[in-house]
C-alpha atoms as a PDB file:
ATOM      1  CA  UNK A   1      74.939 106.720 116.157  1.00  0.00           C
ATOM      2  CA  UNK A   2      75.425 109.728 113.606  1.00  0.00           C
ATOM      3  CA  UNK A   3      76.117 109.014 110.132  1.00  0.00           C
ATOM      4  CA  UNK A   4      79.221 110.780 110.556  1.00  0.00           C
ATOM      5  CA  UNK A   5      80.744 109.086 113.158  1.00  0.00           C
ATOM      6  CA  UNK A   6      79.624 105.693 111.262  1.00  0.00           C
ATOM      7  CA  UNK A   7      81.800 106.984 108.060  1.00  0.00           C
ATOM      8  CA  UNK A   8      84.863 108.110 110.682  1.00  0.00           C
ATOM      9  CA  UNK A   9      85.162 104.753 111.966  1.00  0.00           C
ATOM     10  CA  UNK A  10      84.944 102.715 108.731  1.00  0.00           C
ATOM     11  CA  UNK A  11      87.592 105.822 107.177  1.00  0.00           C
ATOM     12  CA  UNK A  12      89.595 105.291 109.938  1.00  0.00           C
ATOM     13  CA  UNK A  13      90.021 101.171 109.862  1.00  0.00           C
ATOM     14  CA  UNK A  14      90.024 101.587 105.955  1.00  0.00           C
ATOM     15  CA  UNK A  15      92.486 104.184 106.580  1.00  0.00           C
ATOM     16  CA  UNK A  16      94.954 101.780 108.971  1.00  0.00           C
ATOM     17  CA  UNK A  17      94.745  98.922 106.733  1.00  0.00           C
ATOM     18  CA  UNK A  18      95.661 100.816 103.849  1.00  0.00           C
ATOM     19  CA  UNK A  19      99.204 102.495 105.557  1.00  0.00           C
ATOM     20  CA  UNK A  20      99.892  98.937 106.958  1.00  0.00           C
ATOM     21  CA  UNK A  21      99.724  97.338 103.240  1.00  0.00           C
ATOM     22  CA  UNK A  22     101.860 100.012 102.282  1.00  0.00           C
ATOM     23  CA  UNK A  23     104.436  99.887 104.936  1.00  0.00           C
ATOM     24  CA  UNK A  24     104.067  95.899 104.383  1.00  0.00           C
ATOM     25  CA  UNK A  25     105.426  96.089 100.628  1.00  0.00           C
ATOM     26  CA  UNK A  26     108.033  98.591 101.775  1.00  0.00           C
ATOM     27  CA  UNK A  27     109.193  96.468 104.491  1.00  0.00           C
ATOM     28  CA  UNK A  28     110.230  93.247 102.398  1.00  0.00           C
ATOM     29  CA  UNK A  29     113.669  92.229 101.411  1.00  0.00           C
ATOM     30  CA  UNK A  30     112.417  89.339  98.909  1.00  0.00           C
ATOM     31  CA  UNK A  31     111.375  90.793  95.826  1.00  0.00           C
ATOM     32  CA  UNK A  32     108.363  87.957  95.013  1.00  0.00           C
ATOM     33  CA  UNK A  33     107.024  87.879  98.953  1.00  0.00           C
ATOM     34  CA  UNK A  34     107.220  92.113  98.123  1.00  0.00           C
ATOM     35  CA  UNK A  35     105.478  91.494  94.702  1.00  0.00           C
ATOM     36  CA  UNK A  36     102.698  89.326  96.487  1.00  0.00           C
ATOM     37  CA  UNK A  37     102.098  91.980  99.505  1.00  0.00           C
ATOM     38  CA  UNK A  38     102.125  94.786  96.328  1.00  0.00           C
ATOM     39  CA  UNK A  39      98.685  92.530  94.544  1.00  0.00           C
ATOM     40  CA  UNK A  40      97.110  93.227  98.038  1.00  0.00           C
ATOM     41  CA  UNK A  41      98.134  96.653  98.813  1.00  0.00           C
ATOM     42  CA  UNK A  42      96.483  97.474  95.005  1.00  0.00           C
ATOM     43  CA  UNK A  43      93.590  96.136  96.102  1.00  0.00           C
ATOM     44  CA  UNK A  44      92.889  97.953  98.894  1.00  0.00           C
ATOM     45  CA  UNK A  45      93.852 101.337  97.447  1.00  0.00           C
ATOM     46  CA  UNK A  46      91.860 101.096  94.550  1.00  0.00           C
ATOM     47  CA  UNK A  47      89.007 100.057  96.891  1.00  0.00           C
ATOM     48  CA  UNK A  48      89.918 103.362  98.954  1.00  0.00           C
ATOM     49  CA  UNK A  49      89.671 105.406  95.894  1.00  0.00           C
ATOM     50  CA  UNK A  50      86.793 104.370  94.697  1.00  0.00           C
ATOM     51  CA  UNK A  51      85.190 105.007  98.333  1.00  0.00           C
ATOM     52  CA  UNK A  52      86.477 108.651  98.266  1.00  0.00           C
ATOM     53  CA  UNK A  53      88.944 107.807 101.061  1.00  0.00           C
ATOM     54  CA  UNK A  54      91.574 109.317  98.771  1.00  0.00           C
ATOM     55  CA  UNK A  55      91.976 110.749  95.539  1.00  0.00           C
ATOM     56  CA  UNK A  56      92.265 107.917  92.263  1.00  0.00           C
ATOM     57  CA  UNK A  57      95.895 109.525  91.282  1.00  0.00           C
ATOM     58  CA  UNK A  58      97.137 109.590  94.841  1.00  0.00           C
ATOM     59  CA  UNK A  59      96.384 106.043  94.627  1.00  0.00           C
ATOM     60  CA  UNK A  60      97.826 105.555  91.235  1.00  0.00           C
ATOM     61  CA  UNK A  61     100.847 107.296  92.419  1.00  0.00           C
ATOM     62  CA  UNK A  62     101.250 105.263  95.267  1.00  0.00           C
ATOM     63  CA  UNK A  63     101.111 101.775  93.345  1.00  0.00           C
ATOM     64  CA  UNK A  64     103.773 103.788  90.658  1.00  0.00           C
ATOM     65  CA  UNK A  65     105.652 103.963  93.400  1.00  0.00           C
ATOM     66  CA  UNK A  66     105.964 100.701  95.284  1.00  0.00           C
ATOM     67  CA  UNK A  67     105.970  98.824  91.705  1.00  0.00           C
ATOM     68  CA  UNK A  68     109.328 100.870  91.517  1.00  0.00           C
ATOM     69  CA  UNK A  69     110.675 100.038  94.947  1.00  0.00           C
ATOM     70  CA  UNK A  70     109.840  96.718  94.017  1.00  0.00           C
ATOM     71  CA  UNK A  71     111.684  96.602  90.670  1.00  0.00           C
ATOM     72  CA  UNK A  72     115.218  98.062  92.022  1.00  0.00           C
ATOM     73  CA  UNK A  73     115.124  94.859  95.006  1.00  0.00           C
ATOM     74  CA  UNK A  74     117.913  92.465  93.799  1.00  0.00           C
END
């Protein structure tokens, strides 16, 4: 197997896990089941970062982000 292909498959499961913690966060109603979901979703984004997956203020932005959503849920 090429090196490449060996880095598309782990970018691409890296890649699914990270929009399914994301859409995870966005899809809760309760704001502390949302706030637990939010530790994990940090966790793999800053582990995506720091692989190169994506850029380190994409994934700032995108914790910015659901840390708001997750503020304005009553």
């Amino acid at each position: 197997m090429k090196t490449s292909e060996r880095a598309r498959t782990r970018n691409r499961s890296m890649r699914t896990a990270l929009r399914s913690a994301l859409k995870a966060v966005r899809g809760e109603k309760d704001k502390s089941e949302a706030t637990k979901r939010l530790s994990e979703a940090t966790v793999i984004l800053d582990k995506a970062a720091a692989s190169g997956l994506i850029h380190k203020r994409n994934a700032d932005r995108n914790k910015s982000r659901l840390s708001l959503f997750i503020q304005k849920l009553g």
